[in-house]
N, C-alpha and C. Protein backbone atom coordinates (compact mmCIF):
# COMPACT_ATOMS: atom_id res chain seq x y z
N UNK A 1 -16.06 15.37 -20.94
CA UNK A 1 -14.83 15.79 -20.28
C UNK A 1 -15.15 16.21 -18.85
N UNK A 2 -14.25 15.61 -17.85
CA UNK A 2 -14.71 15.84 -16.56
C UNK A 2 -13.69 17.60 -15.81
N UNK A 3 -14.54 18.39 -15.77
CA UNK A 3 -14.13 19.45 -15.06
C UNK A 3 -13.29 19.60 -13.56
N UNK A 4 -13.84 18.60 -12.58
CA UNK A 4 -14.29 18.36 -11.42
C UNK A 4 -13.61 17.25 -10.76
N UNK A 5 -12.16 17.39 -9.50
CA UNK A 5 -12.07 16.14 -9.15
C UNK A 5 -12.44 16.50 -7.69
N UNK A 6 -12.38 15.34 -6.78
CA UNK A 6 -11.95 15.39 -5.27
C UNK A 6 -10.93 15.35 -4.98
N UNK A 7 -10.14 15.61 -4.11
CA UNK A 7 -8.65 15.15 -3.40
C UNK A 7 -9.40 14.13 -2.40
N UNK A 8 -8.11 13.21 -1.73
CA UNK A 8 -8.42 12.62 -0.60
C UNK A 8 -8.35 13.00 0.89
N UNK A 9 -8.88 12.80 1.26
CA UNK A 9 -9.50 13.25 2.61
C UNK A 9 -8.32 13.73 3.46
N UNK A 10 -7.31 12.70 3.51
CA UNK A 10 -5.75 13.07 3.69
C UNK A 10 -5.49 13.79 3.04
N UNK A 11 -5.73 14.25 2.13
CA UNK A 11 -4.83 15.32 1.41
C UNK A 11 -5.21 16.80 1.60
N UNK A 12 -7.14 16.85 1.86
CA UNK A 12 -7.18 17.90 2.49
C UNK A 12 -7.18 18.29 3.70
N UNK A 13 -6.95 16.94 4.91
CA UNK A 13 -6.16 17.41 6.33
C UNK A 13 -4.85 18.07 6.22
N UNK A 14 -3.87 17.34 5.34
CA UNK A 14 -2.71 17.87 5.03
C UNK A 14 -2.60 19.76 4.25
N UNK A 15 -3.64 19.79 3.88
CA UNK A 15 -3.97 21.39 2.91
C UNK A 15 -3.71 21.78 3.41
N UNK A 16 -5.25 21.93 4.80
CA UNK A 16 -5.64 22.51 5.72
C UNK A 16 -4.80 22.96 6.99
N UNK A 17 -3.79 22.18 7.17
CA UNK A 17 -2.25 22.03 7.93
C UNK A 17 -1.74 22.97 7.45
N UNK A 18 -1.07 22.55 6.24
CA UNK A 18 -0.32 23.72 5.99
C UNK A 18 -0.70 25.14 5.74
N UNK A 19 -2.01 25.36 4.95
CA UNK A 19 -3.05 26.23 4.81
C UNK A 19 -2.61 27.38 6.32
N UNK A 20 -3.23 26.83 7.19
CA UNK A 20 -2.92 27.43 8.73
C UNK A 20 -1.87 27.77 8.92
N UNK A 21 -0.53 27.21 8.91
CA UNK A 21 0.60 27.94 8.71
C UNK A 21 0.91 29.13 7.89
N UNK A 22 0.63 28.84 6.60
CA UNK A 22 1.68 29.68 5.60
C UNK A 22 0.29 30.54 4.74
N UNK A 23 -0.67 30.11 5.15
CA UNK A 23 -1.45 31.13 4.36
C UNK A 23 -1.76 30.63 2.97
N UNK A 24 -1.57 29.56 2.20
CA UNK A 24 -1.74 29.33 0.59
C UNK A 24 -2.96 28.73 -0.07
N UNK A 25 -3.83 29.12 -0.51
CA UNK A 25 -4.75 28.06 -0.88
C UNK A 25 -4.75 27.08 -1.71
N UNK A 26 -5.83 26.00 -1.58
CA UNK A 26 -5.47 24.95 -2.18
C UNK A 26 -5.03 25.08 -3.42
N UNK A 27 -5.80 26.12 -4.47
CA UNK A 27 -5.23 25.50 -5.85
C UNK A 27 -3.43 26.06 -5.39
N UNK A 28 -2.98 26.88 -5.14
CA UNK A 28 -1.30 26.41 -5.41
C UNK A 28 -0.37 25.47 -4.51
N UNK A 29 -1.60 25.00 -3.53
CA UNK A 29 -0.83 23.89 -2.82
C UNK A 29 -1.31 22.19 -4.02
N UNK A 30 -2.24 22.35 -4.55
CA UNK A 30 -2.50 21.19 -5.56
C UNK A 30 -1.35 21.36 -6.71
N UNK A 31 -0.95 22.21 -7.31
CA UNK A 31 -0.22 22.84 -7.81
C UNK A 31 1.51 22.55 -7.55
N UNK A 32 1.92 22.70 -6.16
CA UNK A 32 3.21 22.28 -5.79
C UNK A 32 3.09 20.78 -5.65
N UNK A 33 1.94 20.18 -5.14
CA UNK A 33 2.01 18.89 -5.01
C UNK A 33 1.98 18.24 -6.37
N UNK A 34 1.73 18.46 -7.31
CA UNK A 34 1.75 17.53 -8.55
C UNK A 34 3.20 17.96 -8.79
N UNK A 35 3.90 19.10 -8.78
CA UNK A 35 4.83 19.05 -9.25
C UNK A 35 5.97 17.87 -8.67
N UNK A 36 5.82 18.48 -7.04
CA UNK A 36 6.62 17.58 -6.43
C UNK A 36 6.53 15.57 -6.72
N UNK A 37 5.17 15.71 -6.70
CA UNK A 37 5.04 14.02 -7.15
C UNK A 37 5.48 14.06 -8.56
N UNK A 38 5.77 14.65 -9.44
CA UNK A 38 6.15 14.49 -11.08
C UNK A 38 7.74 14.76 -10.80
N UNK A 39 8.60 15.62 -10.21
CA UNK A 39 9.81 15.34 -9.91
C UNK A 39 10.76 14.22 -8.97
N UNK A 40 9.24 13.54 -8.19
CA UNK A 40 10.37 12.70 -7.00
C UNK A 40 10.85 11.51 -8.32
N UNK A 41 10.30 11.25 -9.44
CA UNK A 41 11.19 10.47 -10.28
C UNK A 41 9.93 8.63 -10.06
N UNK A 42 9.54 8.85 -9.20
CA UNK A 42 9.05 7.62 -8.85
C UNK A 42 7.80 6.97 -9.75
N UNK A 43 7.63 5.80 -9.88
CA UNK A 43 6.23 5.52 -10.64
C UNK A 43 5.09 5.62 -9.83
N UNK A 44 3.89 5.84 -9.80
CA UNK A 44 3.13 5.63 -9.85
C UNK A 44 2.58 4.28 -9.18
N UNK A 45 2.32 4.44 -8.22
CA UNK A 45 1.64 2.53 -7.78
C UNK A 45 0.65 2.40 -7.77
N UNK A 46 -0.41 1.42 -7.54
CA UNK A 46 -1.42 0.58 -7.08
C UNK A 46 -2.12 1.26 -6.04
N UNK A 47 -1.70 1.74 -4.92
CA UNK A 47 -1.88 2.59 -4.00
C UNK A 47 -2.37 4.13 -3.98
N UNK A 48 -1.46 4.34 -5.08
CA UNK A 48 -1.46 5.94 -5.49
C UNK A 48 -2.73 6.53 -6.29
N UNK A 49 -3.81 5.10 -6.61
CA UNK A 49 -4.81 5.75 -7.43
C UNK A 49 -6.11 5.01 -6.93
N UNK A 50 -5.55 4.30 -5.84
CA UNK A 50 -6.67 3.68 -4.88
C UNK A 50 -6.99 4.62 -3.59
N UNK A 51 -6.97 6.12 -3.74
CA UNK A 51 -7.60 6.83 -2.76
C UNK A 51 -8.53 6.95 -2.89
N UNK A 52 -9.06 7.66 -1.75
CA UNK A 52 -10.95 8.32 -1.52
C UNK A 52 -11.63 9.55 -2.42
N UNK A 53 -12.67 9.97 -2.24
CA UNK A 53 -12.69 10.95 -3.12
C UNK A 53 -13.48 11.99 -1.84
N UNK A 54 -13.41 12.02 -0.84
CA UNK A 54 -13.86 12.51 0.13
C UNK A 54 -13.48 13.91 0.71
N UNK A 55 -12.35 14.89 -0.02
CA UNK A 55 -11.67 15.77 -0.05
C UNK A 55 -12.28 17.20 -0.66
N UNK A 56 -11.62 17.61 -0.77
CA UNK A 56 -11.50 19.17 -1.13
C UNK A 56 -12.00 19.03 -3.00
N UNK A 57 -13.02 19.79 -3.18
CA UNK A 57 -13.59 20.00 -4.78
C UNK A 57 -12.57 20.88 -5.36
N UNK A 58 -11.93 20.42 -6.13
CA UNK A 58 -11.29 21.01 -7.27
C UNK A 58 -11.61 21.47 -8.63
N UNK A 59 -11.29 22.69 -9.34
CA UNK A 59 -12.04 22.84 -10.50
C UNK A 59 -10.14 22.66 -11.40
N UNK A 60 -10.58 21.81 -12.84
CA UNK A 60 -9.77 21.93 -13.74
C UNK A 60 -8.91 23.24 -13.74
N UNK A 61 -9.91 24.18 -13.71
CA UNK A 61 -9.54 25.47 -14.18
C UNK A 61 -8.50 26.78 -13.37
N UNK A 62 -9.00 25.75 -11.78
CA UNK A 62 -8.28 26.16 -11.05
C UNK A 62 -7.27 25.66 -11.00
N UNK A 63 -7.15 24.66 -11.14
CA UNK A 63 -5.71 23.39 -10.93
C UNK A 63 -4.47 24.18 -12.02
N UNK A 64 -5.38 23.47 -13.21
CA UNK A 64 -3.93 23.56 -14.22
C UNK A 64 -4.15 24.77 -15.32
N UNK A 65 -5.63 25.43 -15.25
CA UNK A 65 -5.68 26.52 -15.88
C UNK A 65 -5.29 26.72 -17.63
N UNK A 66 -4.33 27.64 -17.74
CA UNK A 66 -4.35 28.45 -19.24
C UNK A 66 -2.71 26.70 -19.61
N UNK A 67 -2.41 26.62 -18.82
CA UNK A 67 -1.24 25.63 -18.60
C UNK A 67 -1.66 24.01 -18.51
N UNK A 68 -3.29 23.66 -18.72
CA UNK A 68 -3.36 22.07 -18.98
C UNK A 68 -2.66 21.69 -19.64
N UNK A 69 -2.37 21.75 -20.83
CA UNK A 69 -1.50 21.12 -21.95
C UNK A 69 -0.29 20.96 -21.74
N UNK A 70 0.20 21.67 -21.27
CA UNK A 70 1.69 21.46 -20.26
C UNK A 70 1.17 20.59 -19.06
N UNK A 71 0.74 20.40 -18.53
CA UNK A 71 0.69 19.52 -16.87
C UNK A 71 0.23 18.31 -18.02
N UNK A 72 -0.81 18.23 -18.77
CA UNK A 72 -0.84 16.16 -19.56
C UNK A 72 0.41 16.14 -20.60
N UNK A 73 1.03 16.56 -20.80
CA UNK A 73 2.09 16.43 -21.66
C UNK A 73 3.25 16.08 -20.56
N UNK A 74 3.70 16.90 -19.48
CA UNK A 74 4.19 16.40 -18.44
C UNK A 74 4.15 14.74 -17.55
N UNK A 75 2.20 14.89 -17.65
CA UNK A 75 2.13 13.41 -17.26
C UNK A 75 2.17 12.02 -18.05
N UNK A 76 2.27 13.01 -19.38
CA UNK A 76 2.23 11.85 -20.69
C UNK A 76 4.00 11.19 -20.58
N UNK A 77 4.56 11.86 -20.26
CA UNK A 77 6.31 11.90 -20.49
C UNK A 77 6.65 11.33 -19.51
N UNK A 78 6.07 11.38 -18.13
CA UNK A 78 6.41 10.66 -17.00
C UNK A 78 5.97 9.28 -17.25
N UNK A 79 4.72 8.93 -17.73
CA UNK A 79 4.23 7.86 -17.53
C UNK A 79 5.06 7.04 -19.09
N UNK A 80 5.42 7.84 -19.79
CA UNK A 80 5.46 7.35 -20.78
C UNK A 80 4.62 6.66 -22.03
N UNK A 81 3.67 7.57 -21.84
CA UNK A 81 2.86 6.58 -22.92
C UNK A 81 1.37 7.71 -23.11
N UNK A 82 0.14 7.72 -24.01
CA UNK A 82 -0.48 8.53 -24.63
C UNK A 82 -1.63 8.18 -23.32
N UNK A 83 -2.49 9.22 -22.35
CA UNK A 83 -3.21 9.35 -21.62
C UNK A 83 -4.68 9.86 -22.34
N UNK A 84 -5.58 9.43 -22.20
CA UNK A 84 -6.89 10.04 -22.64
C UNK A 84 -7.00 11.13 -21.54
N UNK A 85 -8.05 12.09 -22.20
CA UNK A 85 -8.30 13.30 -21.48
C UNK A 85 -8.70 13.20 -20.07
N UNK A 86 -9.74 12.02 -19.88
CA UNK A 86 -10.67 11.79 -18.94
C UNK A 86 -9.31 10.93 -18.01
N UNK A 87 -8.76 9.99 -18.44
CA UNK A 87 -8.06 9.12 -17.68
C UNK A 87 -6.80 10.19 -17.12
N UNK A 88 -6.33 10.89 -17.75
CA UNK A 88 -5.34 12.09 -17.26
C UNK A 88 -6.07 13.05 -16.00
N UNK A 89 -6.98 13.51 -16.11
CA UNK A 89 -7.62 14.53 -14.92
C UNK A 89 -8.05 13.82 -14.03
N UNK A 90 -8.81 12.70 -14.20
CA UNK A 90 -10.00 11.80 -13.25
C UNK A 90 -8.35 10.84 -12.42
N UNK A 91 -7.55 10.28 -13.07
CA UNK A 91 -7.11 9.11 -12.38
C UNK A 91 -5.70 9.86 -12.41
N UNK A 92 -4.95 10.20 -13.40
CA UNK A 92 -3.20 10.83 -13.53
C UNK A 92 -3.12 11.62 -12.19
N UNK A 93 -3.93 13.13 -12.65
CA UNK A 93 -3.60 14.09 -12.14
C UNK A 93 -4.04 13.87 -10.77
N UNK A 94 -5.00 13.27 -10.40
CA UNK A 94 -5.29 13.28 -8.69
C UNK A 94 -4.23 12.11 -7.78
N UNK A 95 -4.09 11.36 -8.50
CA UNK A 95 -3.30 10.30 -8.47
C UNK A 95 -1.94 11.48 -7.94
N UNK A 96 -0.91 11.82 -9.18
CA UNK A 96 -0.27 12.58 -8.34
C UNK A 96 -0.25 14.05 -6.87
N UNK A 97 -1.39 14.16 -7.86
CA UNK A 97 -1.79 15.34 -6.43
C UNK A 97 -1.86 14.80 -5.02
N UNK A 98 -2.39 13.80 -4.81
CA UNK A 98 -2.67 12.79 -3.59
C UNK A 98 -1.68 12.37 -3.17
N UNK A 99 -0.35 12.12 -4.06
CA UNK A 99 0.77 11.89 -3.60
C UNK A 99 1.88 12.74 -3.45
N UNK A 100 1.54 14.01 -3.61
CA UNK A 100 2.07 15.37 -3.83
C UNK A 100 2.46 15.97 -3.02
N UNK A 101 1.18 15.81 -2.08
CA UNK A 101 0.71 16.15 -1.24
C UNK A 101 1.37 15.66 0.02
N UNK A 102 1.54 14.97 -0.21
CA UNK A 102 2.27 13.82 1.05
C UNK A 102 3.67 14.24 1.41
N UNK A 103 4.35 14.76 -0.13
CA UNK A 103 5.63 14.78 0.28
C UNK A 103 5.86 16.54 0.18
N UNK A 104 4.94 17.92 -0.09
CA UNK A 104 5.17 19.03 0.04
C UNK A 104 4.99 19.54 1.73
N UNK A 105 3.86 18.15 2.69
CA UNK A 105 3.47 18.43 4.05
C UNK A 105 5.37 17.81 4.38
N UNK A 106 5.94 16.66 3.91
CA UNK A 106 6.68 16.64 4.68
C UNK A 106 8.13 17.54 5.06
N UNK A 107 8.00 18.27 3.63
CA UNK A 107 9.15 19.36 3.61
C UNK A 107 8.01 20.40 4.67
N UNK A 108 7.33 20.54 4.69
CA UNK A 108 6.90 21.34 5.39
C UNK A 108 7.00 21.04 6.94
N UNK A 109 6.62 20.29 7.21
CA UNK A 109 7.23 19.45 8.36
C UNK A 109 8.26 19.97 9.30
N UNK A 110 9.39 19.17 8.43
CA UNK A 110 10.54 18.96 8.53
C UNK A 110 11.85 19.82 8.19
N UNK A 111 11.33 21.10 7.70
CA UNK A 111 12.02 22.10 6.90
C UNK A 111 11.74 23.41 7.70
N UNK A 112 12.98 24.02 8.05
CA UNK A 112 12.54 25.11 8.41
C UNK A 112 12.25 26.30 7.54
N UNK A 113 12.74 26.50 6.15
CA UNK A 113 11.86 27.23 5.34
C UNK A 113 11.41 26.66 4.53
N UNK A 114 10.01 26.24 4.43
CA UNK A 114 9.04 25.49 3.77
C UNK A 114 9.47 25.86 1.80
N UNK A 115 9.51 26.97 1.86
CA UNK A 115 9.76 27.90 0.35
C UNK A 115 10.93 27.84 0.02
N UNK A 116 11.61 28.15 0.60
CA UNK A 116 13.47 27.85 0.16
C UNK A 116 13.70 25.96 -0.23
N UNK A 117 13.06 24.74 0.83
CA UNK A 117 12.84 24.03 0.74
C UNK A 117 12.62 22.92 -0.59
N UNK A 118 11.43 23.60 -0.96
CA UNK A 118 10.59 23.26 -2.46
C UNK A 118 11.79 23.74 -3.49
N UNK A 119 12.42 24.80 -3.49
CA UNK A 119 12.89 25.48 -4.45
C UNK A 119 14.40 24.43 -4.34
N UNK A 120 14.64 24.30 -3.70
CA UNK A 120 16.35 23.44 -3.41
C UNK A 120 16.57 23.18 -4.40
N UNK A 121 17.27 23.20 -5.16
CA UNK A 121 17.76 22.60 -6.48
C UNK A 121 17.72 20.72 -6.89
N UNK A 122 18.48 20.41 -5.25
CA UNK A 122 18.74 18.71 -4.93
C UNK A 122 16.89 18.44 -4.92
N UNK A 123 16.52 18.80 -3.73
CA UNK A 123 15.35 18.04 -3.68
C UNK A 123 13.82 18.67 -3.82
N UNK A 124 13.96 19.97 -4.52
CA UNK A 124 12.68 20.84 -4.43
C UNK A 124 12.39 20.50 -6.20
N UNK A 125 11.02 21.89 -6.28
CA UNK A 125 10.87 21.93 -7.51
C UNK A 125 11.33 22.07 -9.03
């Protein structure tokens, strides 16, 4: 069982961005970003699991904690279909995090309260 992922390199320029702003560390910015990639509704592409591994070290324990079983049951329901342990942490979960990521920098961005933002009912968490 793998403990241990990377993010992509983009994803920890993007951290580190917002990081500087608002003060949050990565595990609850890895954290909003899976959520946000598990609510935009979208599948999963080709793209989304062909990133780098050149990023920020993540521990399981930090990520999804006392609450794993909820985050692969989450990704089991999205994807629709039964995930092995290893294929859920190593390829699911970074997979969305990497793409998570993408779209919590752009509310951040583009939003003048980053937190009210996420929370929106329409388009937050």
């Amino acid at each position: 069982m793998v403990f241990k992922i990377r993010t992509s390199k983009k994803t920890m320029n993007l951290f580190e961005e917002i990081a500087a702003s608002i003060n949050y560390p990565p595990f609850i910015l890895s954290k909003l970003s899976i959520s946000m990639s598990v609510k935009s509704g979208e599948p999963l592409t080709a793209t989304d699991f062909n990133t780098d591994s050149f990023g920020l070290e993540l521990n399981r324990q930090t990520i999804t904690g006392e609450w794993d079983d909820l985050y692969k049951g989450l990704i089991e329901m999205f994807e629709g279909q039964h995930i092995s342990d290893d294929d859920y942490f190593q390829k699911y979960l970074k997979a969305h995090l990497d793409r998570g990521a993408k779209l919590i920098y752009s509310e951040f961005k583009y939003n003048g309260d980053f937190l009210l933002a996420l929370l929106d009912s329409k388009t937050g968490l």
